[in-house]
C-alpha atoms as a PDB file:
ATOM      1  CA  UNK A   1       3.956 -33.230   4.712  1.00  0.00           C
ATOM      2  CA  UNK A   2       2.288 -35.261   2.189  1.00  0.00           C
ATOM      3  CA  UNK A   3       0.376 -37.205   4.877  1.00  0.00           C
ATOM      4  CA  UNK A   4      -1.508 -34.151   5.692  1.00  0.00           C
ATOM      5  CA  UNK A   5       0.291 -33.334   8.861  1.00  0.00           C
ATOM      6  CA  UNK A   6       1.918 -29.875   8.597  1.00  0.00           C
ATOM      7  CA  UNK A   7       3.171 -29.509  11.787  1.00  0.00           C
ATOM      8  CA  UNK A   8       6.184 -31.027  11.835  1.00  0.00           C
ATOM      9  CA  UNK A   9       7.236 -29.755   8.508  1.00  0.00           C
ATOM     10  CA  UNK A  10       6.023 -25.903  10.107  1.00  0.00           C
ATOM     11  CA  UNK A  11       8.139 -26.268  12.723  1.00  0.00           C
ATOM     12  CA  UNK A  12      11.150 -28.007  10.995  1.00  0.00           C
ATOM     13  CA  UNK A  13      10.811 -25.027   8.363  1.00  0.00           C
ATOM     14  CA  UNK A  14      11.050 -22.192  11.247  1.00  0.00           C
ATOM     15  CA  UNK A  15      13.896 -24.007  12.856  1.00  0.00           C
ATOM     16  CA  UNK A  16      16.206 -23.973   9.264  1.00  0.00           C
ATOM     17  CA  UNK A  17      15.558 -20.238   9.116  1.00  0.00           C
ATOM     18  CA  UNK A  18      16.417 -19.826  12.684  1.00  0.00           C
ATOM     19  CA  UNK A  19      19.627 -21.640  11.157  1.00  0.00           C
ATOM     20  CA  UNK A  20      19.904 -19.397   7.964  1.00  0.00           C
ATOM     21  CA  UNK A  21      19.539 -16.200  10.607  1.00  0.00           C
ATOM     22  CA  UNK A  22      22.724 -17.456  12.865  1.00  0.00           C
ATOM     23  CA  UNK A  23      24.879 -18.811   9.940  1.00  0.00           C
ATOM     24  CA  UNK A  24      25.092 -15.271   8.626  1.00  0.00           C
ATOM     25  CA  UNK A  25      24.995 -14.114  12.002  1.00  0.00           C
ATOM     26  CA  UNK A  26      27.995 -16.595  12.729  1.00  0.00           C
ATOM     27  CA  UNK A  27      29.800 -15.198   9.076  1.00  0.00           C
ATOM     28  CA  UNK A  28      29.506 -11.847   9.562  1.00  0.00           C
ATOM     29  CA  UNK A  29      29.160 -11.415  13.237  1.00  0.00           C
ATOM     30  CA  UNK A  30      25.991 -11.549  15.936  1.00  0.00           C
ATOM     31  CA  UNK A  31      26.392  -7.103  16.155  1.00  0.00           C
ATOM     32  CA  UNK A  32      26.917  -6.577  12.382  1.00  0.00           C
ATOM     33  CA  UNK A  33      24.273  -9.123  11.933  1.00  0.00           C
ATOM     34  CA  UNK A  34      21.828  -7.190  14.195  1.00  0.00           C
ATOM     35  CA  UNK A  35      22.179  -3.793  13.027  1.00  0.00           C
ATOM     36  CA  UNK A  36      21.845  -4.732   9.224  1.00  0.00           C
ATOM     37  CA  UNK A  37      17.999  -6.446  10.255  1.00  0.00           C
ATOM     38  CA  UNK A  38      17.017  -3.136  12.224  1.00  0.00           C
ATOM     39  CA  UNK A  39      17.928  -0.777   9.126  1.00  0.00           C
ATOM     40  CA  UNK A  40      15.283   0.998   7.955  1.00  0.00           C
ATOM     41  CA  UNK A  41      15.828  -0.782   4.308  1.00  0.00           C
ATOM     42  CA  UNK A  42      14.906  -3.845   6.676  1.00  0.00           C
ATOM     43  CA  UNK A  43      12.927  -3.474   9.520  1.00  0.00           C
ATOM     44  CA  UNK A  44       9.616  -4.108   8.002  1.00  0.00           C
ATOM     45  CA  UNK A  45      10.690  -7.067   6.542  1.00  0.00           C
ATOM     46  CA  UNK A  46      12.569  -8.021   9.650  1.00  0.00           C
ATOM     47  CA  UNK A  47       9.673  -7.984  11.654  1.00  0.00           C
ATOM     48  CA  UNK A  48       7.222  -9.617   9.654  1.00  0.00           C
ATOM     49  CA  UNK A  49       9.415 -12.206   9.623  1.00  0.00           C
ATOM     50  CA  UNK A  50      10.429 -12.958  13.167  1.00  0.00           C
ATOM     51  CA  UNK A  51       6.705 -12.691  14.120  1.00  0.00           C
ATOM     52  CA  UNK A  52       6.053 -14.786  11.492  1.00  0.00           C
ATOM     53  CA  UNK A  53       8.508 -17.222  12.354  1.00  0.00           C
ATOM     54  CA  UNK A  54       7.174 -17.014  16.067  1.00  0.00           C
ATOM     55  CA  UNK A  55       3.084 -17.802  15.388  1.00  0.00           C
ATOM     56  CA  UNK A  56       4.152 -20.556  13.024  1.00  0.00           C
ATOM     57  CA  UNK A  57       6.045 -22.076  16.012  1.00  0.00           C
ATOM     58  CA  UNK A  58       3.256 -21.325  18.370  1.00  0.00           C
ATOM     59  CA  UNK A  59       0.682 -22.675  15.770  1.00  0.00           C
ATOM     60  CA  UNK A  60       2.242 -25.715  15.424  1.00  0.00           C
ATOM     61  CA  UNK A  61       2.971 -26.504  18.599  1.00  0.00           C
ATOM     62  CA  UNK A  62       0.697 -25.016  20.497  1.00  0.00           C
ATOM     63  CA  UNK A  63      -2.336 -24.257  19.268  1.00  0.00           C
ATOM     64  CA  UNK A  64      -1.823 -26.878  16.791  1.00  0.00           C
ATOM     65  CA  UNK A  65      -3.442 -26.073  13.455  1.00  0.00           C
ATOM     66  CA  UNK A  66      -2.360 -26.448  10.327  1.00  0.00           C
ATOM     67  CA  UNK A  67      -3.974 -24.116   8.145  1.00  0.00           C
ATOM     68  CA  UNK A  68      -2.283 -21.516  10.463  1.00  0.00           C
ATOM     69  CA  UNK A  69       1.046 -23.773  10.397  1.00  0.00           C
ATOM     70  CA  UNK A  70       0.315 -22.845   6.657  1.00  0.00           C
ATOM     71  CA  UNK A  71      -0.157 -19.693   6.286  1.00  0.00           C
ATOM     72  CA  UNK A  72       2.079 -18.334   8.842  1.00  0.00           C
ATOM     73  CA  UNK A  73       4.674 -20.685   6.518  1.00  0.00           C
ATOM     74  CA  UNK A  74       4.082 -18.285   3.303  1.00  0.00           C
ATOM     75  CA  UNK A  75       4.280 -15.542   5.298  1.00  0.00           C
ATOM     76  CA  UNK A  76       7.475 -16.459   6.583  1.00  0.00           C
ATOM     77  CA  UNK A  77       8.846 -17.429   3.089  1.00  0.00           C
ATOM     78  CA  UNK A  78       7.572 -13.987   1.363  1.00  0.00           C
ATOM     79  CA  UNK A  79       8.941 -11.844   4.038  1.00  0.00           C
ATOM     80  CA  UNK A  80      12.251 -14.002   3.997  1.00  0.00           C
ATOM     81  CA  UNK A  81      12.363 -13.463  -0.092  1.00  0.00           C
ATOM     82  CA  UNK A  82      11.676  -9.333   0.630  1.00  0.00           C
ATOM     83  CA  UNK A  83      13.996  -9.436   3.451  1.00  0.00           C
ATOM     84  CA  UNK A  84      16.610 -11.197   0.935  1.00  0.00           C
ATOM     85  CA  UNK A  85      15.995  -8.660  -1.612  1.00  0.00           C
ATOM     86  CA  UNK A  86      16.664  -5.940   0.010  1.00  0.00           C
ATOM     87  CA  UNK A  87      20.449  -6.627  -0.353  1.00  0.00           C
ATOM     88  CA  UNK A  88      20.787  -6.346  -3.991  1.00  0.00           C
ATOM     89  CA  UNK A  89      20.626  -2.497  -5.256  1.00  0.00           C
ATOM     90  CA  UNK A  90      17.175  -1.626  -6.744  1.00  0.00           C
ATOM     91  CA  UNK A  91      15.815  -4.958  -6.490  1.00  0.00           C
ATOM     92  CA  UNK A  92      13.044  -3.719  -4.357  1.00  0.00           C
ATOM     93  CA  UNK A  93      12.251  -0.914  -6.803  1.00  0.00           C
ATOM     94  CA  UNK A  94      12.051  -3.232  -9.478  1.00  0.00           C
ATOM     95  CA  UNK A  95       9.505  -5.945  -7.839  1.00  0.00           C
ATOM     96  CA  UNK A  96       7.627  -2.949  -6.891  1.00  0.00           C
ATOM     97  CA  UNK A  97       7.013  -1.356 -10.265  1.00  0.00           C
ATOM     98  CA  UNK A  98       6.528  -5.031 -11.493  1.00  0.00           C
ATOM     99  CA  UNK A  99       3.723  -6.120  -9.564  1.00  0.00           C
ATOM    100  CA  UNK A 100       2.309  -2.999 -10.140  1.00  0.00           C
ATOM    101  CA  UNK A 101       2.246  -2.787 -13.668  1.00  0.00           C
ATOM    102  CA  UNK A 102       0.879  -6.448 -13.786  1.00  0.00           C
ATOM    103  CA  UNK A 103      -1.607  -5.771 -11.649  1.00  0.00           C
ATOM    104  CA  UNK A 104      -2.508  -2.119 -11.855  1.00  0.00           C
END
């Protein structure tokens, strides 16, 4: 990464959460696994991720630029972190009235 090539490291970074996503799937089953990602809690979240996860793939491989290797990285990692959050009670709510009252 620190040569300036991104691409590996984008595409080595969207194959461990392709990892993270089947461990649990593998701990608490493929079905459970499913059904907790399309819950409305989740489904935002859930699908800013996977299409995240998918045009950092096809940017680096593809179309091979890093700036969108990049970005499509961060969003990745922010919609993983939201995604995350959403299991722990109020968390959400809290982040929310956070970042507003910092920067409203």
């Amino acid at each position: 990464m620190f040569s300036g090539n991104f691409i590996p490291f984008a595409v080595l970074y969207s194959v461990g959460n392709i990892l993270t996503l089947l461990s649990t799937g593998f701990l608490i089953g493929p079905v459970t696994q499913m059904k907790q990602m399309v819950d409305p809690n989740r489904l935002v979240a859930t699908i800013v991720f996977v299409v995240s996860l998918a045009l950092t793939l096809v940017a680096a491989i593809w179309w091979k630029k890093a700036f969108l290797c990049i970005l499509f990285v961060v969003i990745q990692s922010l919609a993983f972190i939201w995604y995350s959050i959403s299991y722990i009670p109020f968390a959400r709510d809290f982040i929310k009235s956070f970042v507003g009252d910092i920067c409203f």
